[in-house]
C-alpha atoms as a PDB file:
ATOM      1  CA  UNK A   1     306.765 -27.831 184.121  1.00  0.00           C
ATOM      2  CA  UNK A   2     308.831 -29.549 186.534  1.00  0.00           C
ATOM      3  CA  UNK A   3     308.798 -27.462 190.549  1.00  0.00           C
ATOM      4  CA  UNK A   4     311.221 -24.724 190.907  1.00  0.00           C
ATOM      5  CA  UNK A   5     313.440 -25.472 193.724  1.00  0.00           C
ATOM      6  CA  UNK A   6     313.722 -22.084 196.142  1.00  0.00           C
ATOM      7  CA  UNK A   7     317.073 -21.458 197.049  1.00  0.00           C
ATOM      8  CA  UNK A   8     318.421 -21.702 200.723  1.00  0.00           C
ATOM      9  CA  UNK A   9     318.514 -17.920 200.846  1.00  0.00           C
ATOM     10  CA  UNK A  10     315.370 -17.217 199.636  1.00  0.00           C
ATOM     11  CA  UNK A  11     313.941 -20.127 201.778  1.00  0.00           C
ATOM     12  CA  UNK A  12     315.430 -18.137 204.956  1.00  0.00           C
ATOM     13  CA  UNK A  13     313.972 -15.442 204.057  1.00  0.00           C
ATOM     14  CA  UNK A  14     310.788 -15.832 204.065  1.00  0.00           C
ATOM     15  CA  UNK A  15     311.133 -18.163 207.004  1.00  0.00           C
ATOM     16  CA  UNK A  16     312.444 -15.111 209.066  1.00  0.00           C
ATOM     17  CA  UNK A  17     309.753 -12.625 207.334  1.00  0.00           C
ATOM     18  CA  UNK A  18     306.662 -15.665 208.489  1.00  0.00           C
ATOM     19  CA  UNK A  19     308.378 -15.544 212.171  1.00  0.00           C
ATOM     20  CA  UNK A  20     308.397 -11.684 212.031  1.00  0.00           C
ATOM     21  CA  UNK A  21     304.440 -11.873 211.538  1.00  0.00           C
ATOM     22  CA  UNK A  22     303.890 -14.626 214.328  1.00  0.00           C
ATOM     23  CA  UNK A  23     305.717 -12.619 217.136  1.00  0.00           C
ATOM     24  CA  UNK A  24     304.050  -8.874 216.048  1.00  0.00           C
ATOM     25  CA  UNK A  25     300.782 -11.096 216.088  1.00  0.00           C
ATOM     26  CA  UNK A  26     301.469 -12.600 219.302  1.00  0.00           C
ATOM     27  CA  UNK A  27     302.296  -9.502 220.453  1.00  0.00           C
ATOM     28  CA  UNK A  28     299.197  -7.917 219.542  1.00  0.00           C
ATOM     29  CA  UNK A  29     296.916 -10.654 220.416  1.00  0.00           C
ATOM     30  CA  UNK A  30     298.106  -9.816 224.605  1.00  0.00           C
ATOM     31  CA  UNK A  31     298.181  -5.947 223.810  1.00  0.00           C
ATOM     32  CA  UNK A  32     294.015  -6.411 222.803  1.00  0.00           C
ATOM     33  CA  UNK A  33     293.739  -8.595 226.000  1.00  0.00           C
ATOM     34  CA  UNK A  34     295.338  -5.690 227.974  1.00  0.00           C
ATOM     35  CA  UNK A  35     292.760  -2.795 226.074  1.00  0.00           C
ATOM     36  CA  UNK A  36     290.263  -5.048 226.916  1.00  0.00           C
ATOM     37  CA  UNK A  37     290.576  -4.911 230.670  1.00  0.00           C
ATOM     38  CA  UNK A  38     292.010  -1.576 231.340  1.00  0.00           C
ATOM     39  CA  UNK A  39     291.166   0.217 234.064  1.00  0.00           C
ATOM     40  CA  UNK A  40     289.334  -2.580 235.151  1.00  0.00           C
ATOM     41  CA  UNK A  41     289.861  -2.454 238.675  1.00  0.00           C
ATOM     42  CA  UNK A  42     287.661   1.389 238.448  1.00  0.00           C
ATOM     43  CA  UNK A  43     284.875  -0.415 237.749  1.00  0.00           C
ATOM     44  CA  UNK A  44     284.628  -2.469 240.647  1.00  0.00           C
ATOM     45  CA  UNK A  45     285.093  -2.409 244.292  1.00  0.00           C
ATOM     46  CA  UNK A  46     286.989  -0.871 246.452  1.00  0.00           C
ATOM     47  CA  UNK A  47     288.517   1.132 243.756  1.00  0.00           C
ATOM     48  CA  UNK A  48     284.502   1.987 242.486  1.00  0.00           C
ATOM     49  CA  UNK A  49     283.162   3.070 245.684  1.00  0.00           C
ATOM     50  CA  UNK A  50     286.071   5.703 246.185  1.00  0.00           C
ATOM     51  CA  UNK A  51     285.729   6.832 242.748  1.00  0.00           C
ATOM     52  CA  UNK A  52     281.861   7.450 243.048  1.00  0.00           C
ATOM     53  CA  UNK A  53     282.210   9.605 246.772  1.00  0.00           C
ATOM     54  CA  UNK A  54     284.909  11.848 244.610  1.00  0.00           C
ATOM     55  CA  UNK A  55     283.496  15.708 243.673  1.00  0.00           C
ATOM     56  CA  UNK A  56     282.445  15.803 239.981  1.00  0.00           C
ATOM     57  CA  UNK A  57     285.060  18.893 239.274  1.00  0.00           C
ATOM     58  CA  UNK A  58     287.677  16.513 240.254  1.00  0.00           C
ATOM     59  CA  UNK A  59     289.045  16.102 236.558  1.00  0.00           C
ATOM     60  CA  UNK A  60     291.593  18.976 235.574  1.00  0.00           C
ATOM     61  CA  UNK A  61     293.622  19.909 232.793  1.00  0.00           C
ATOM     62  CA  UNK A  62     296.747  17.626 232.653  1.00  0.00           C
ATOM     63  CA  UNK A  63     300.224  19.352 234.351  1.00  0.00           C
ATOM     64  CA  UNK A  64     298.125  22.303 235.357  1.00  0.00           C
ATOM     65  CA  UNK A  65     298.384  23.423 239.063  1.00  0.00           C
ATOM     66  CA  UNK A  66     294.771  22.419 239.193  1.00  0.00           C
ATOM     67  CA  UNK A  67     295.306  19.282 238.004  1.00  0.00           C
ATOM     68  CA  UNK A  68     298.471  19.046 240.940  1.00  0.00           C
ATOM     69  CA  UNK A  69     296.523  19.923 244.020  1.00  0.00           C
ATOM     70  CA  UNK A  70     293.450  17.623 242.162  1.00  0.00           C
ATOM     71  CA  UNK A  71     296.030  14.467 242.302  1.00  0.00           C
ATOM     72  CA  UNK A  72     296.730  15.193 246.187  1.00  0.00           C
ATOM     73  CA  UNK A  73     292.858  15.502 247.071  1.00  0.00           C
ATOM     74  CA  UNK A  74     292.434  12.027 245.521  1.00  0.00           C
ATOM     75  CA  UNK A  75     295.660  10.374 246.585  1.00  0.00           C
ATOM     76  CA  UNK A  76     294.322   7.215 248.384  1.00  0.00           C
ATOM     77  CA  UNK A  77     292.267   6.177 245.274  1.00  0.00           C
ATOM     78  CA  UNK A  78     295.097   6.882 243.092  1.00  0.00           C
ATOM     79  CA  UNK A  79     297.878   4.779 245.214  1.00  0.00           C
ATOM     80  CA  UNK A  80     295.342   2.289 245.026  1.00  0.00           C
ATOM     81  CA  UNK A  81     294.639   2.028 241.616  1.00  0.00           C
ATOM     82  CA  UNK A  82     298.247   2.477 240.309  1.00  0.00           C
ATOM     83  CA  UNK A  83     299.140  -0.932 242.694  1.00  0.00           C
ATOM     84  CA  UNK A  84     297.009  -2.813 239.936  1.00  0.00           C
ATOM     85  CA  UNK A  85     297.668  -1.445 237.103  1.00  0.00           C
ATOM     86  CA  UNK A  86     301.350  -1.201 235.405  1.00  0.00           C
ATOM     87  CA  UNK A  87     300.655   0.726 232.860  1.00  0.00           C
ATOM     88  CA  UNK A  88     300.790   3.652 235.525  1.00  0.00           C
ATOM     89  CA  UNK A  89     304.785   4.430 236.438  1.00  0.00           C
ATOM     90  CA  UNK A  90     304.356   4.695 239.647  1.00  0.00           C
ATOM     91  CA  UNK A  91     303.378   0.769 239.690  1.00  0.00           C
ATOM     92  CA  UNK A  92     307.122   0.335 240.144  1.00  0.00           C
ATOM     93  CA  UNK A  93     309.281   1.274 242.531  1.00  0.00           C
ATOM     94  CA  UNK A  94     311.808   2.454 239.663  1.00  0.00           C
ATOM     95  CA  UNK A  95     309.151   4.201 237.213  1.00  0.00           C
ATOM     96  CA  UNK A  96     309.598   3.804 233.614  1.00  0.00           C
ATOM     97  CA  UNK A  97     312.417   1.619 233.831  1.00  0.00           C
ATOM     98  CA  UNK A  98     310.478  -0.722 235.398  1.00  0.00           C
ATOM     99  CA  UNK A  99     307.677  -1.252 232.883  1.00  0.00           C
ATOM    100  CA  UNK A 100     307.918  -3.556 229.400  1.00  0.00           C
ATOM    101  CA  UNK A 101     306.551  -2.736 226.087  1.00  0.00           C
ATOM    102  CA  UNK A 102     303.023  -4.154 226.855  1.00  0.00           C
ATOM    103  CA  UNK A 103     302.690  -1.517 230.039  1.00  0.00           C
ATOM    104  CA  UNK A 104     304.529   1.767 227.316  1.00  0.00           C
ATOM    105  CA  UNK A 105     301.972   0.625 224.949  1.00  0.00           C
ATOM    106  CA  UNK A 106     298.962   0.594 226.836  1.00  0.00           C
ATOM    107  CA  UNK A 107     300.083   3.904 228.973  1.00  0.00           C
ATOM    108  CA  UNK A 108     300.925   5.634 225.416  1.00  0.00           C
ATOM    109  CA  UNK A 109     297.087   4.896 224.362  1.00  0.00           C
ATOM    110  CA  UNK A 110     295.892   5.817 228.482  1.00  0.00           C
ATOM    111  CA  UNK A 111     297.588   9.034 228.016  1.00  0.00           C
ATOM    112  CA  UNK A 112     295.946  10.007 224.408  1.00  0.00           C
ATOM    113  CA  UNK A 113     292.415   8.611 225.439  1.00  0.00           C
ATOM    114  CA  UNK A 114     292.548  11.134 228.756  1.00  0.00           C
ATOM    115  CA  UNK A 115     293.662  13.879 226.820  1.00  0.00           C
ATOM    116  CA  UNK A 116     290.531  13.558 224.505  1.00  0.00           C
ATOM    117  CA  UNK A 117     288.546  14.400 227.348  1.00  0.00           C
ATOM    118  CA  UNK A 118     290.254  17.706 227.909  1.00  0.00           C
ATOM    119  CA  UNK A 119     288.860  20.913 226.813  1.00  0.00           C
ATOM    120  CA  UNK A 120     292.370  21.765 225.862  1.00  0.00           C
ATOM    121  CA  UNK A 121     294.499  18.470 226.027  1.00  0.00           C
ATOM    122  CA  UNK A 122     296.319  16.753 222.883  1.00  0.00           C
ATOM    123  CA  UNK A 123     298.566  13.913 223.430  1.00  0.00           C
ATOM    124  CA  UNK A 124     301.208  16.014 222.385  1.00  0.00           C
ATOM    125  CA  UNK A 125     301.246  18.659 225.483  1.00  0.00           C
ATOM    126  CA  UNK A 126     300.309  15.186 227.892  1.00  0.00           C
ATOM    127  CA  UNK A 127     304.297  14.081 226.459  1.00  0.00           C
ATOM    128  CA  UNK A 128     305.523  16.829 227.306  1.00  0.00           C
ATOM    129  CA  UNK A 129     304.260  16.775 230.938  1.00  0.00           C
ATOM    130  CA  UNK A 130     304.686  13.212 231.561  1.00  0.00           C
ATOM    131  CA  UNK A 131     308.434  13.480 230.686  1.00  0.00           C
ATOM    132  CA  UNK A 132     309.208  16.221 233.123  1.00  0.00           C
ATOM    133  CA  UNK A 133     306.486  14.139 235.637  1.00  0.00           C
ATOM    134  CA  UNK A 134     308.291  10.800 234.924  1.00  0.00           C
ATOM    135  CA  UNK A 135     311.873  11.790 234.284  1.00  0.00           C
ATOM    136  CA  UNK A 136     311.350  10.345 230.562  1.00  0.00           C
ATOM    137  CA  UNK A 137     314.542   9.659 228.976  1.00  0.00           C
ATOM    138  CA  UNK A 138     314.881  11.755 225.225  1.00  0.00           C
ATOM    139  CA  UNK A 139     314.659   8.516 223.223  1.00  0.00           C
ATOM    140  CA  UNK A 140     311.489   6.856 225.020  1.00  0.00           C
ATOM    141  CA  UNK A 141     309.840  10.704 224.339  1.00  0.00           C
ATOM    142  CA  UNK A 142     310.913  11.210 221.128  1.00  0.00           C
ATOM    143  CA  UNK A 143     309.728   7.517 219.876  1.00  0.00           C
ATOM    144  CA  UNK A 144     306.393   7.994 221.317  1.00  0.00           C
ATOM    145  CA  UNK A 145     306.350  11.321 219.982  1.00  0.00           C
ATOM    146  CA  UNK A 146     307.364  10.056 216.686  1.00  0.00           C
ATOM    147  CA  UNK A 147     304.256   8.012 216.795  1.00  0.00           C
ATOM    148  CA  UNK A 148     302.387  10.848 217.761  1.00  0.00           C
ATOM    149  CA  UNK A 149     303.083  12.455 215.046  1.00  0.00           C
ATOM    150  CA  UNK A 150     302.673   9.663 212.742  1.00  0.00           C
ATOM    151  CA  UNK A 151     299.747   7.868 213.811  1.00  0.00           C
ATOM    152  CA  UNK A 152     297.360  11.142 214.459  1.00  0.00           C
ATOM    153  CA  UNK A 153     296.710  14.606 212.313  1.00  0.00           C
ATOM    154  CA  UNK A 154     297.862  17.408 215.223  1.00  0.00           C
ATOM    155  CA  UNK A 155     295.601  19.729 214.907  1.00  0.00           C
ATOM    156  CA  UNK A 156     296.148  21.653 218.489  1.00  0.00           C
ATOM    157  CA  UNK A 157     293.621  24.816 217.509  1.00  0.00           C
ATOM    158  CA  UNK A 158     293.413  26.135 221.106  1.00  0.00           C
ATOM    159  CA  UNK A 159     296.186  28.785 221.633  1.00  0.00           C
ATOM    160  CA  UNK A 160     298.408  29.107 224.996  1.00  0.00           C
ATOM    161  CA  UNK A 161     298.332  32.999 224.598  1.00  0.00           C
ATOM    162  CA  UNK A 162     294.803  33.753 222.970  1.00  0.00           C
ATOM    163  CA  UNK A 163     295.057  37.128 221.115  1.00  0.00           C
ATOM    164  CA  UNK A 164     292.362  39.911 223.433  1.00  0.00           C
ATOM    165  CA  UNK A 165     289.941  41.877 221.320  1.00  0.00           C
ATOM    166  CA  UNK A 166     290.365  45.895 222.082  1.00  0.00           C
ATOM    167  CA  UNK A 167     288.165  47.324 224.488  1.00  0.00           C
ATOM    168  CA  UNK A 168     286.168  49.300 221.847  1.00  0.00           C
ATOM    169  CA  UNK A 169     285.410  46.022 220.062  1.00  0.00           C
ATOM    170  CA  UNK A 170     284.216  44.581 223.052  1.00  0.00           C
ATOM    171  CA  UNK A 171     281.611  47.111 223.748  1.00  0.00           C
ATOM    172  CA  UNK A 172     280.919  47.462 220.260  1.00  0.00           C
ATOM    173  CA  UNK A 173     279.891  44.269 219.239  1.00  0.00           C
ATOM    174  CA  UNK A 174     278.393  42.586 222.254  1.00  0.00           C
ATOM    175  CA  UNK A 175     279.048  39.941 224.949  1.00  0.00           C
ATOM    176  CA  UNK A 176     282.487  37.575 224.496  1.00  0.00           C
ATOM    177  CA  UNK A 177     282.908  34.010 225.119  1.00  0.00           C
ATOM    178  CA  UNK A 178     285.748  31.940 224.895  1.00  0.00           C
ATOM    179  CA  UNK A 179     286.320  30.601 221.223  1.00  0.00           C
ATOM    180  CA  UNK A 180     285.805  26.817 221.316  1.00  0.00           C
ATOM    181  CA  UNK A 181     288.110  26.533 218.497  1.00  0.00           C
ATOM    182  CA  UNK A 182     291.290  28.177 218.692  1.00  0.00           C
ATOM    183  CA  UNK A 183     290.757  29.777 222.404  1.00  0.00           C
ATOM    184  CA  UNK A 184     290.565  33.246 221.004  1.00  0.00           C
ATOM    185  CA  UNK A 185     287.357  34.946 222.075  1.00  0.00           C
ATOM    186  CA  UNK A 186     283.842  34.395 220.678  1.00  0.00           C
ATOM    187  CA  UNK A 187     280.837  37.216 219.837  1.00  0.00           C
ATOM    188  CA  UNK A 188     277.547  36.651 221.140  1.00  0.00           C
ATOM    189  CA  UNK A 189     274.438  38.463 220.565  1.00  0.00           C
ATOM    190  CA  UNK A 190     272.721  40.689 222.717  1.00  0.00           C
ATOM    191  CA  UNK A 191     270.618  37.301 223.885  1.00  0.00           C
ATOM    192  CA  UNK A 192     273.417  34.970 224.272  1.00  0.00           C
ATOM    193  CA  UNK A 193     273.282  33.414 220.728  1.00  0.00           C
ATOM    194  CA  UNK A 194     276.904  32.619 219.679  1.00  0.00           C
ATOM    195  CA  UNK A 195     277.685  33.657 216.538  1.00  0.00           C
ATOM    196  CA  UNK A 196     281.435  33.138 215.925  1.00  0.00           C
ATOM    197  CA  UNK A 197     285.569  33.875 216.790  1.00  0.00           C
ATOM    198  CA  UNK A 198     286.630  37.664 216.252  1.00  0.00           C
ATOM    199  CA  UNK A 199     289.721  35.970 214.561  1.00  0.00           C
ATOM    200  CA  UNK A 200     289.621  36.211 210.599  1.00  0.00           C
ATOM    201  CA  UNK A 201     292.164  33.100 210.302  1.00  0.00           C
ATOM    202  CA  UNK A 202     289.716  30.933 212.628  1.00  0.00           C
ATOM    203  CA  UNK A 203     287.441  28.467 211.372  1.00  0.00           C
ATOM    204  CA  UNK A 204     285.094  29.637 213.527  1.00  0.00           C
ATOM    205  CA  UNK A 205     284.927  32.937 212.251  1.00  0.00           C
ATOM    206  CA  UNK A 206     281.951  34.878 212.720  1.00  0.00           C
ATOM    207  CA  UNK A 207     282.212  36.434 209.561  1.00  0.00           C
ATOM    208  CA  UNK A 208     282.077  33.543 207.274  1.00  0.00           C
ATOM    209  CA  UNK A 209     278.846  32.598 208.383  1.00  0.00           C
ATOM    210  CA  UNK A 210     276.801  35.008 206.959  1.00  0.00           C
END
C-alpha cells in the first residue's frame, strides 16, 4: 500500500501538540534543578551558623501569634535568607508581582512541605494565611488552591473549636490528652497509657478498640 499523505491540518497539529511537550518538558527539567537546590543557602554558611545558634522551639504554627513574634526573634537570618532565594516574596521589592512561574511553583511546594511539619498545618490553612500575609490577588489563590485541591486528598482532622468532654466525664474516666487525630480530647489510663478520642465519629475512638 502506497504512504498516506497527512494533511496540512493534521500535520499542524501534531506539530503544535510535539512543541506543547518540549516547552512543559523544558519547563520541568529547570523546576527539578530548582527542587534540587532549595534552601540551599541553609545549609551552608553564614546562613548555617545563624540557623544552628537559633532556640529549638523556634518553629511555630504558621499565621499564629506565636509564629509572628517567632519571625521577629529571627529576623536577621530570615532577611538574609529571603535575599537568595526568590521563591520567598519578600525577595522582591514588589512581592508576588515580582516573582515568575518557576519562583510560584517552587514557593507553592515550600509552603505544603512546611506545613507537613506542623502539628496542625495543611497547605490549605498556609493559603489562606499567605494571601492575607502577601496581599494574594483572588485568582493566584484560587489557582493554587485549585491545585490544592486537586493534587492532594484534604483530610484536615484537627478541629479549630475541639468539642470539651463534661466535667463528670473527666473525673470519671481518667486523665485527658489532646486527641492526635481530630484535636478533640484523648482518655488515658490511670498510668498514662493512651487509649483513645472520647469522640464516637473519630477514628481514634477509644471505643472501637476493644
Amino acid at each position: 500500500m502506497g504512504r498516506i499523505k497527512m494533511s496540512i491540518t493534521r500535520e499542524l497539529i501534531i506539530k503544535h501538540i510535539l512543541r506543547v511537550n518540549d516547552h512543559i518538558r523544558e519547563f520541568t527539567t529547570k523546576l527539578n534543578q530548582r527542587g534540587e537546590i532549595h534552601d540551599i543557602s541553609k545549609i551552608i554558611p553564614p546562613e548555617l551558623e545563624m540557623l544552628e545558634e537559633l532556640p529549638d522551639d523556634y518553629i511555630y504554627e504558621y499565621g499564629t501569634k506565636e509564629y509572628d513574634d517567632m519571625l521577629k526573634r529571627i529576623e536577621p537570618v530570615l532577611k538574609l535568607h529571603h535575599s537568595q532565594n526568590p521563591h520567598h516574596p519578600e525577595f522582591y521589592e514588589n512581592g508576588l508581582d515580582g516573582m515568575d512561574l518557576y519562583d510560584i511553583c517552587e514557593m507553592f511546594f515550600d509552603w505544603k512541605a512546611a506545613s507537613e511539619k506542623q502539628d496542625n498545618g495543611s497547605i490549605w490553612r498556609s493559603l489562606d494565611v499567605g494571601k492575607k500575609r502577601f496581599d494574594m490577588s483572588d485568582q493566584l489563590y484560587n489557582i493554587l488552591k485549585n491545585t490544592a485541591d486537586r493534587t492532594w486528598e484534604r483530610n484536615e482532622k484537627k478541629l479549630k473549636d475541639p468539642p470539651k468532654p463534661p466535667l463528670g466525664r473527666v473525673i470519671r474516666e481518667g486523665t485527658m490528652g489532646t486527641c492526635p487525630e481530630c484535636g478533640s480530647t484523648e482518655k488515658r489510663s490511670s498510668l498514662g497509657r493512651k487509649i483513645g478520642c472520647i469522640q464516637p465519629e473519630c477514628e481514634n475512638y477509644w471505643g472501637n478498640k476493644k
